[in-house]
C-alpha atoms as a PDB file:
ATOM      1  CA  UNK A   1     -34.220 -95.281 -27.213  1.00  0.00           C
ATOM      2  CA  UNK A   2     -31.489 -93.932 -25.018  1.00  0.00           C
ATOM      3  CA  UNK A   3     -28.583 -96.662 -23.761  1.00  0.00           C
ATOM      4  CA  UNK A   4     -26.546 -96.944 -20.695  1.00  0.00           C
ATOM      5  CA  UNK A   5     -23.078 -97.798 -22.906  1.00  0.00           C
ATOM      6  CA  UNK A   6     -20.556 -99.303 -20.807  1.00  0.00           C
ATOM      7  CA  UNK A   7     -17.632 -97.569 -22.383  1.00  0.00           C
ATOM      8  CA  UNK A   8     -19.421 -93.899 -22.659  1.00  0.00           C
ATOM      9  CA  UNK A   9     -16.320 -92.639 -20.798  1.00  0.00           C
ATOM     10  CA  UNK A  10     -13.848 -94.609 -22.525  1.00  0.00           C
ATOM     11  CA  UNK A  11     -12.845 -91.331 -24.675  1.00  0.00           C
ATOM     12  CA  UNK A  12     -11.313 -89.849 -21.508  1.00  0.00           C
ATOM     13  CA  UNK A  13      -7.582 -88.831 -21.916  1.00  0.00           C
ATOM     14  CA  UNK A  14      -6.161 -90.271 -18.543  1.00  0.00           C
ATOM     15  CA  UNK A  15      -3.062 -92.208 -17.468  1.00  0.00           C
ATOM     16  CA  UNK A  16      -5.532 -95.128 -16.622  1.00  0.00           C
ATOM     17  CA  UNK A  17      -7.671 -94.649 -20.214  1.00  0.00           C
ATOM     18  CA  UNK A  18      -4.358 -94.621 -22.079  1.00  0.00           C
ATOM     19  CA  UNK A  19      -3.033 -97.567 -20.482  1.00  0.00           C
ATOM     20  CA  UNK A  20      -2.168-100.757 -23.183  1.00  0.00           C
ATOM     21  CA  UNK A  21      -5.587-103.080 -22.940  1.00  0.00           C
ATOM     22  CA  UNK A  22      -3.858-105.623 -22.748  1.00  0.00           C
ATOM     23  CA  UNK A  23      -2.393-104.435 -19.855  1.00  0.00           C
ATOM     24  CA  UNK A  24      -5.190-103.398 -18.528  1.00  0.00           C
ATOM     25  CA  UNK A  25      -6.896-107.278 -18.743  1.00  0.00           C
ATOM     26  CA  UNK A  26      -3.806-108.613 -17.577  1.00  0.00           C
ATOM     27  CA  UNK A  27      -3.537-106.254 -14.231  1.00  0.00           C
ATOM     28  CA  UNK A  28      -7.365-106.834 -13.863  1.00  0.00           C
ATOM     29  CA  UNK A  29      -6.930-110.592 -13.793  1.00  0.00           C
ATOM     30  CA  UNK A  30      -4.236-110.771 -11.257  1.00  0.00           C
ATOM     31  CA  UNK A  31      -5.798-107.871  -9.204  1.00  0.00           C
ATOM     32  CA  UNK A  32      -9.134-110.444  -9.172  1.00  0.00           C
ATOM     33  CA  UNK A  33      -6.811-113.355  -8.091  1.00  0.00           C
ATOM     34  CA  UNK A  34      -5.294-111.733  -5.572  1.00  0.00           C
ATOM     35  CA  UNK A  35      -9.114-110.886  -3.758  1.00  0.00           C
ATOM     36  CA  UNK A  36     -10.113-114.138  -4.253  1.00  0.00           C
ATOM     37  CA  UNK A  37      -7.534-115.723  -2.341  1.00  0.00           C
ATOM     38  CA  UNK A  38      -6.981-113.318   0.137  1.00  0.00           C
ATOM     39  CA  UNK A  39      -8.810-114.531   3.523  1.00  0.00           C
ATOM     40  CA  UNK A  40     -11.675-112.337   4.825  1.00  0.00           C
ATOM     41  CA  UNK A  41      -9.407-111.694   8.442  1.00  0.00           C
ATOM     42  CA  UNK A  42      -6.623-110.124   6.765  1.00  0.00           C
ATOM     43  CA  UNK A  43      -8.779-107.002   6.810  1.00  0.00           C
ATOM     44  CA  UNK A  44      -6.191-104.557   5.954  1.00  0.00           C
ATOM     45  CA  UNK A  45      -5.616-105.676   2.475  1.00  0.00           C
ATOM     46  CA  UNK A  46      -9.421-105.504   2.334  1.00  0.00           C
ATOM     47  CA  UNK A  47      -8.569-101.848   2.950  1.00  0.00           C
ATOM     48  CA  UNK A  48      -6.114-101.497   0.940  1.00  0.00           C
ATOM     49  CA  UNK A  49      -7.959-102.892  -2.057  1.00  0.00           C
ATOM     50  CA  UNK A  50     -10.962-100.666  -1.550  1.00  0.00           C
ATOM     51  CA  UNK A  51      -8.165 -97.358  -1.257  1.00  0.00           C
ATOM     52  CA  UNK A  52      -6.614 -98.207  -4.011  1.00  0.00           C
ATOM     53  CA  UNK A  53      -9.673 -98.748  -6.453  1.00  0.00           C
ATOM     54  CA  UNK A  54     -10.976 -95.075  -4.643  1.00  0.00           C
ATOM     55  CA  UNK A  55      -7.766 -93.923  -6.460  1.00  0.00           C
ATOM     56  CA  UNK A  56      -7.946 -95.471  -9.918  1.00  0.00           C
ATOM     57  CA  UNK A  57     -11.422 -93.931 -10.163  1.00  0.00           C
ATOM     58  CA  UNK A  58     -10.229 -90.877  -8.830  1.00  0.00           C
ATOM     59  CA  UNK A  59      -7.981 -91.142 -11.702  1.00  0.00           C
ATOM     60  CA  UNK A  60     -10.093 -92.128 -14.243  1.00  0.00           C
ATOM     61  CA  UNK A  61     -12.090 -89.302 -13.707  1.00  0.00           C
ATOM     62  CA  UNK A  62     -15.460 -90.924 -14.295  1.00  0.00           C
ATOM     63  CA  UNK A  63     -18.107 -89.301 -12.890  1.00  0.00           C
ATOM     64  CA  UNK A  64     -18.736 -91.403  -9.342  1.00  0.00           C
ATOM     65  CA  UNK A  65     -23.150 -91.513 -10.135  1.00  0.00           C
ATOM     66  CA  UNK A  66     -21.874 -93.465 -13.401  1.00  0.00           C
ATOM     67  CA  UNK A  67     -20.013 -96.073 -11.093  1.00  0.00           C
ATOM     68  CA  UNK A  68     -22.383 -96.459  -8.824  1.00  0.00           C
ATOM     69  CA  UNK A  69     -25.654 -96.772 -10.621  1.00  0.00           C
ATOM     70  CA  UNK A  70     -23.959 -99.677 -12.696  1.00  0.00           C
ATOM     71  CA  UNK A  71     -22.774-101.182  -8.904  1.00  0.00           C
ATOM     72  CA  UNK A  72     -26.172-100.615  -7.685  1.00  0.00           C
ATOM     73  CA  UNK A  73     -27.567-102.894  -9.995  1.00  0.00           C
ATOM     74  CA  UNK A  74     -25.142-105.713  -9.420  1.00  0.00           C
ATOM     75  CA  UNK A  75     -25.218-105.591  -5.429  1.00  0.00           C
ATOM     76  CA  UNK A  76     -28.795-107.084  -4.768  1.00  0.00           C
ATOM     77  CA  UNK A  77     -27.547-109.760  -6.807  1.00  0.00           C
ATOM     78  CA  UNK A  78     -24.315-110.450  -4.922  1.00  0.00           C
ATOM     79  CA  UNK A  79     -26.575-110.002  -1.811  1.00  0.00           C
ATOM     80  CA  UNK A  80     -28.699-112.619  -2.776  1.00  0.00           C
ATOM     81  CA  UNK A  81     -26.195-115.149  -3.974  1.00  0.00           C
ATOM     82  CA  UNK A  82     -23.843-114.760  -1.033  1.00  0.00           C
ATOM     83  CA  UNK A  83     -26.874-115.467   1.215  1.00  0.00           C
ATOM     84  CA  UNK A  84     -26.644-118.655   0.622  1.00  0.00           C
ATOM     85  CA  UNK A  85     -23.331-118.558   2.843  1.00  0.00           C
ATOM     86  CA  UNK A  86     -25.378-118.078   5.967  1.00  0.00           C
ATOM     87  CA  UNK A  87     -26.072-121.288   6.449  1.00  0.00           C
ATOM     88  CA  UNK A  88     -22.920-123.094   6.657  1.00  0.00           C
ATOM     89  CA  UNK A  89     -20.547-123.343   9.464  1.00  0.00           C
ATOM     90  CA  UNK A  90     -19.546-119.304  10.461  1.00  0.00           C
ATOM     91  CA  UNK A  91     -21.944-118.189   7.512  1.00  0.00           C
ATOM     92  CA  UNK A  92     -21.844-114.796   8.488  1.00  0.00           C
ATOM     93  CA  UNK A  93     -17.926-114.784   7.978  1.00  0.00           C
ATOM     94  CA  UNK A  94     -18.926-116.498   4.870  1.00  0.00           C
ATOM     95  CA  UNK A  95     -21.355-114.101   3.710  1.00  0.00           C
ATOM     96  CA  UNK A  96     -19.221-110.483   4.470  1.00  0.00           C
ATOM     97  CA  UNK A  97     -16.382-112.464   2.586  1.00  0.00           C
ATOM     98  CA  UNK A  98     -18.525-113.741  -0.580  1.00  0.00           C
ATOM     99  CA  UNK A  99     -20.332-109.622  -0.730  1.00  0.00           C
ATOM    100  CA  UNK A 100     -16.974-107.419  -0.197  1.00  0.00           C
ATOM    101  CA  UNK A 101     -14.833-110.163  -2.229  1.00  0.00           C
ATOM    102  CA  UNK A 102     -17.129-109.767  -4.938  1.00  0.00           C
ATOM    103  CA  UNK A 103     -18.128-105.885  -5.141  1.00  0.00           C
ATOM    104  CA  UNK A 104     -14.380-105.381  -5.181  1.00  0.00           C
ATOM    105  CA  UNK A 105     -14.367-107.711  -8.192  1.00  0.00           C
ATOM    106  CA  UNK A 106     -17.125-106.190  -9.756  1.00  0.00           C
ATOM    107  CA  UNK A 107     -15.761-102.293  -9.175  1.00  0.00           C
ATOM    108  CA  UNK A 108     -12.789-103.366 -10.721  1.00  0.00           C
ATOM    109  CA  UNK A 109     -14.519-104.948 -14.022  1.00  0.00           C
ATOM    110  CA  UNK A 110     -16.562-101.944 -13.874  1.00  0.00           C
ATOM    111  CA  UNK A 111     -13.373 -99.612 -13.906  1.00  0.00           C
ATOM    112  CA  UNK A 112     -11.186-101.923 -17.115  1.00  0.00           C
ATOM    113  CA  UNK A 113     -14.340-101.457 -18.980  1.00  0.00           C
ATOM    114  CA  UNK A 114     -15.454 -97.947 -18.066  1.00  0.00           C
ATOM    115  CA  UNK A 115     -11.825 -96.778 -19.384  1.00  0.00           C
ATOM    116  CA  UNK A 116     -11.947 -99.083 -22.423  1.00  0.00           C
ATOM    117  CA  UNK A 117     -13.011 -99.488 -25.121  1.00  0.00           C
ATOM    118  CA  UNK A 118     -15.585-102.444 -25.957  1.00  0.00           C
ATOM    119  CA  UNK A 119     -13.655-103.373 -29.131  1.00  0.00           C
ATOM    120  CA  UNK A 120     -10.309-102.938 -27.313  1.00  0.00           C
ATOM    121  CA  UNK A 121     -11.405-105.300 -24.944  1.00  0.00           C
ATOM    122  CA  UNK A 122     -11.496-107.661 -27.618  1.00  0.00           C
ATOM    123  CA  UNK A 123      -8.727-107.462 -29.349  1.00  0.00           C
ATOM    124  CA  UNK A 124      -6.514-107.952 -26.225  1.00  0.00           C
ATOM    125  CA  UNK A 125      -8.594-110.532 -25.349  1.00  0.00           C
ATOM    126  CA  UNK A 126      -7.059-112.110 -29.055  1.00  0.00           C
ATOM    127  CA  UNK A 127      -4.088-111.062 -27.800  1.00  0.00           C
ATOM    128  CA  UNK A 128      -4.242-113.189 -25.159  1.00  0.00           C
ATOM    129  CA  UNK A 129      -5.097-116.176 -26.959  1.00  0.00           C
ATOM    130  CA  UNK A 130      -8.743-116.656 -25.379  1.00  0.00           C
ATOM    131  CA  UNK A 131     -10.626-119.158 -27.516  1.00  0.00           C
ATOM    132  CA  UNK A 132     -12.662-117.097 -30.571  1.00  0.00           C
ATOM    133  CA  UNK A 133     -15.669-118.682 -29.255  1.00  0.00           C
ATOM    134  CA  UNK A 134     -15.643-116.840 -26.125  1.00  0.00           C
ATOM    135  CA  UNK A 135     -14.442-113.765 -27.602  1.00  0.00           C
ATOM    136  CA  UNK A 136     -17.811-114.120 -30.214  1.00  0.00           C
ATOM    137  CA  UNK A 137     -20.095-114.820 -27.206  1.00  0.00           C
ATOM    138  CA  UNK A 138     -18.968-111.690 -25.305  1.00  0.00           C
ATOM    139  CA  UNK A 139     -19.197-109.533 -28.567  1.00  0.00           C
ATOM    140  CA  UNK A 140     -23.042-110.474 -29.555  1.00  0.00           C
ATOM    141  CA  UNK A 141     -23.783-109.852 -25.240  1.00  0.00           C
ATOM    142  CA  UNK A 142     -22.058-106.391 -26.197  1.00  0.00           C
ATOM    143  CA  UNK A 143     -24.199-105.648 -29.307  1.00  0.00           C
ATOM    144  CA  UNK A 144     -27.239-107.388 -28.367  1.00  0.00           C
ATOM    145  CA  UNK A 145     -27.841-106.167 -24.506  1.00  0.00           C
ATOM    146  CA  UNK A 146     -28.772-103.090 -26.515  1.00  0.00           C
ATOM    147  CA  UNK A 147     -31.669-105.036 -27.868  1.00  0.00           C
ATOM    148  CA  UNK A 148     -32.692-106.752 -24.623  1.00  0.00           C
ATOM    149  CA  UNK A 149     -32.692-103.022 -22.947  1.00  0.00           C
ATOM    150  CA  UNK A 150     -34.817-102.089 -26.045  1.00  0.00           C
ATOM    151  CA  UNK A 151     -37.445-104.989 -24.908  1.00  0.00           C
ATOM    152  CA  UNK A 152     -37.544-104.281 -21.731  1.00  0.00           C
ATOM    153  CA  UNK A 153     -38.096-100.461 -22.197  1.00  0.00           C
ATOM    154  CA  UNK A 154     -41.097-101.410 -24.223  1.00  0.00           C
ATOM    155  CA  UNK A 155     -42.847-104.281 -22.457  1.00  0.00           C
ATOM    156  CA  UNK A 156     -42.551-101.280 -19.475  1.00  0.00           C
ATOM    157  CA  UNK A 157     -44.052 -98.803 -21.720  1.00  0.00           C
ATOM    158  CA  UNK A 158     -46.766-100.901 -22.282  1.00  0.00           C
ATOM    159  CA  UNK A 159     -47.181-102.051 -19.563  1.00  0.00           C
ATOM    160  CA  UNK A 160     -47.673 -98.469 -17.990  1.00  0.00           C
ATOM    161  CA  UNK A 161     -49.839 -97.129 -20.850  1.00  0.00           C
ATOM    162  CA  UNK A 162     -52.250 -99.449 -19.714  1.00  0.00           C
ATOM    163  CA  UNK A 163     -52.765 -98.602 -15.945  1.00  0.00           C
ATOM    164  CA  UNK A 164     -51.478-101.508 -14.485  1.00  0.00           C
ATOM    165  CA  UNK A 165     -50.737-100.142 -11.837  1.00  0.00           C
ATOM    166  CA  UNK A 166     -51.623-102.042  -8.446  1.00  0.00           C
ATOM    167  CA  UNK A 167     -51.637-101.707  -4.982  1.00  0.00           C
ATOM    168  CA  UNK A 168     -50.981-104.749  -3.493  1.00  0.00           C
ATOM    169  CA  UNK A 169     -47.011-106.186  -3.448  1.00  0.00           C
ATOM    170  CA  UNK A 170     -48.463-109.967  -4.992  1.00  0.00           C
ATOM    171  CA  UNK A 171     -49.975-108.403  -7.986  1.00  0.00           C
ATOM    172  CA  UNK A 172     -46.763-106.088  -8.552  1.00  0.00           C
ATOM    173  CA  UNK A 173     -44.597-109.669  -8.525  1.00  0.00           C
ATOM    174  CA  UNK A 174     -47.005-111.388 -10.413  1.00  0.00           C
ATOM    175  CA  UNK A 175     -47.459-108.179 -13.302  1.00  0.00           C
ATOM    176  CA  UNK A 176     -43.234-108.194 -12.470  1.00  0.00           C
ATOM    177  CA  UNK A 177     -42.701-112.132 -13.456  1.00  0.00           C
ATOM    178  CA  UNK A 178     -45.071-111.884 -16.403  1.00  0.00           C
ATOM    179  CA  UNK A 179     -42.993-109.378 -18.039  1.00  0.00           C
ATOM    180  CA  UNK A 180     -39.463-111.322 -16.833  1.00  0.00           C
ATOM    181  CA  UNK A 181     -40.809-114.218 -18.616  1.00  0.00           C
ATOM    182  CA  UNK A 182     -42.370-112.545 -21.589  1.00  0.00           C
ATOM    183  CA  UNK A 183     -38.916-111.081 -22.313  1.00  0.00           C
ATOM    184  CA  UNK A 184     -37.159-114.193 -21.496  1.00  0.00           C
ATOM    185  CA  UNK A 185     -38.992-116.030 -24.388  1.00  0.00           C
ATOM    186  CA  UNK A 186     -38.432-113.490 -26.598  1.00  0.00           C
ATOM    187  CA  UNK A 187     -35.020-113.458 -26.273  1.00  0.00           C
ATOM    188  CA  UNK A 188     -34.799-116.821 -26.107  1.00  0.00           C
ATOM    189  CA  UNK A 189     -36.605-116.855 -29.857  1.00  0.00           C
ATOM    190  CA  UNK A 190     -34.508-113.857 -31.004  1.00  0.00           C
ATOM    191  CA  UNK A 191     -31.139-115.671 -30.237  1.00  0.00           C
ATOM    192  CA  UNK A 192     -32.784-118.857 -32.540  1.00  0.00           C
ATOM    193  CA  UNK A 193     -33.454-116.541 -35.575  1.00  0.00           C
ATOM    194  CA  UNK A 194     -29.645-115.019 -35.225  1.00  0.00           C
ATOM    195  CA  UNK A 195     -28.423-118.580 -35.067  1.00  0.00           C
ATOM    196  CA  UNK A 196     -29.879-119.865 -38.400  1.00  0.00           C
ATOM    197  CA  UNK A 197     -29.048-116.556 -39.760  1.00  0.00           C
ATOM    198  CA  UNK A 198     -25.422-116.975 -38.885  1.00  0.00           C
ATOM    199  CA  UNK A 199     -25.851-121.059 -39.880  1.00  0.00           C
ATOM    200  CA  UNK A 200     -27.441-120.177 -43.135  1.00  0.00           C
ATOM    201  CA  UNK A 201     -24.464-117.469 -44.146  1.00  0.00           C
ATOM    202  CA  UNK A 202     -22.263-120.528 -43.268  1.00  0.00           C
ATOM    203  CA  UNK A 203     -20.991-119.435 -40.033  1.00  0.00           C
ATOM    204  CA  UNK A 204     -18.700-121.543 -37.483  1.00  0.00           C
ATOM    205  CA  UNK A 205     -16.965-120.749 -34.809  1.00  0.00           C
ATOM    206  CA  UNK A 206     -13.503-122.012 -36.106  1.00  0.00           C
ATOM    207  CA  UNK A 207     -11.541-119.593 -36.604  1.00  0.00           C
ATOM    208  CA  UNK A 208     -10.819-118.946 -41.099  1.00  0.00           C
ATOM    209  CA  UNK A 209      -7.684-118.760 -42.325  1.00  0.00           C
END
């Protein structure tokens, strides 16, 4: 099976891929602060934040198709959640703020780790004293989104090898939601195995001395 690896690029030799990780996280946190608390009508730091992530992928030198399939699968998501914003007092102001505030955030986590590498990430993140736990979590949705891409590419593959192929936009959701669900359970049943794996080789989540 082929992979979409987050950090294919990561072997680039650029001022922004040679940058500490640490650095990196720290600069990425701040930057994310800084667009969250910046109001939607001061539209020229808006601009100013979309220039200036043009030019760190400029600099990265990552191809731009790479960036923006990965963005293109985030948006309809941000789309959907911000929509939720329209129906408050000025929702529209709402919902431009909650979409550009958070593809901005989402280029920029999609820049720290384009130009790093996955276990770099975690090792500053111990750097930075984040709780083990979390740094455990985000290391087995590293390894094991390879697995869940896996599923998926099969349950499609069979899916397709046997015609289901319909016309009609209800029985394309309905064949759609089947396959959500039948992959949702089987993750679901695949993270119980790895648990009482880990339990059974006496794992915890403290960290040993």
């Amino acid at each position: 099976m082929r992979h979409a690896f987050i950090d294919i690029y990561a072997g680039l030799n650029t001022p922004l891929h040679r940058l500490n990780p640490t650095a990196k996280i720290i600069f990425l946190i701040i930057f994310l602060l800084a667009i969250i608390f910046t109001p939607i009508t001061h539209k020229l730091w808006f601009l100013f934040y979309a220039l200036f992530c043009g030019i760190l992928i400029s600099l990265s030198k990552i191809p731009l198709s790479f960036i923006w399939k990965r963005l293109a699968n985030v948006i309809p998501f941000i789309i959907l959640v911000s929509l939720s914003t329209l129906f408050k007092k000025q929702g529209h102001i709402l919902f431009v703020a909650c979409t550009l505030k958070a593809t901005l955030a989402t280029l920029l986590v999609l820049l720290v780790s384009a130009t790093t590498r996955f276990t770099e990430i975690l090792q500053a993140l111990k750097r930075l004293k984040v709780p083990e736990l979390f740094i455990h979590l985000f290391s087995f949705m590293y390894r094991y989104s390879f697995l869940l891409e896996d599923q998926m590419l099969r349950t499609q593959r069979a899916y397709t090898c046997r015609s289901l192929n319909p016309q009609n936009n209800f029985a394309k959701v309905k064949i759609l939601s089947n396959i959500l669900g039948s992959i949702f359970i089987r993750t679901y049943e695949r993270a119980e195995r790895v648990y009482l794996a880990m339990c059974a080789r006496g794992y915890t989540s403290e960290k040993s001395n």
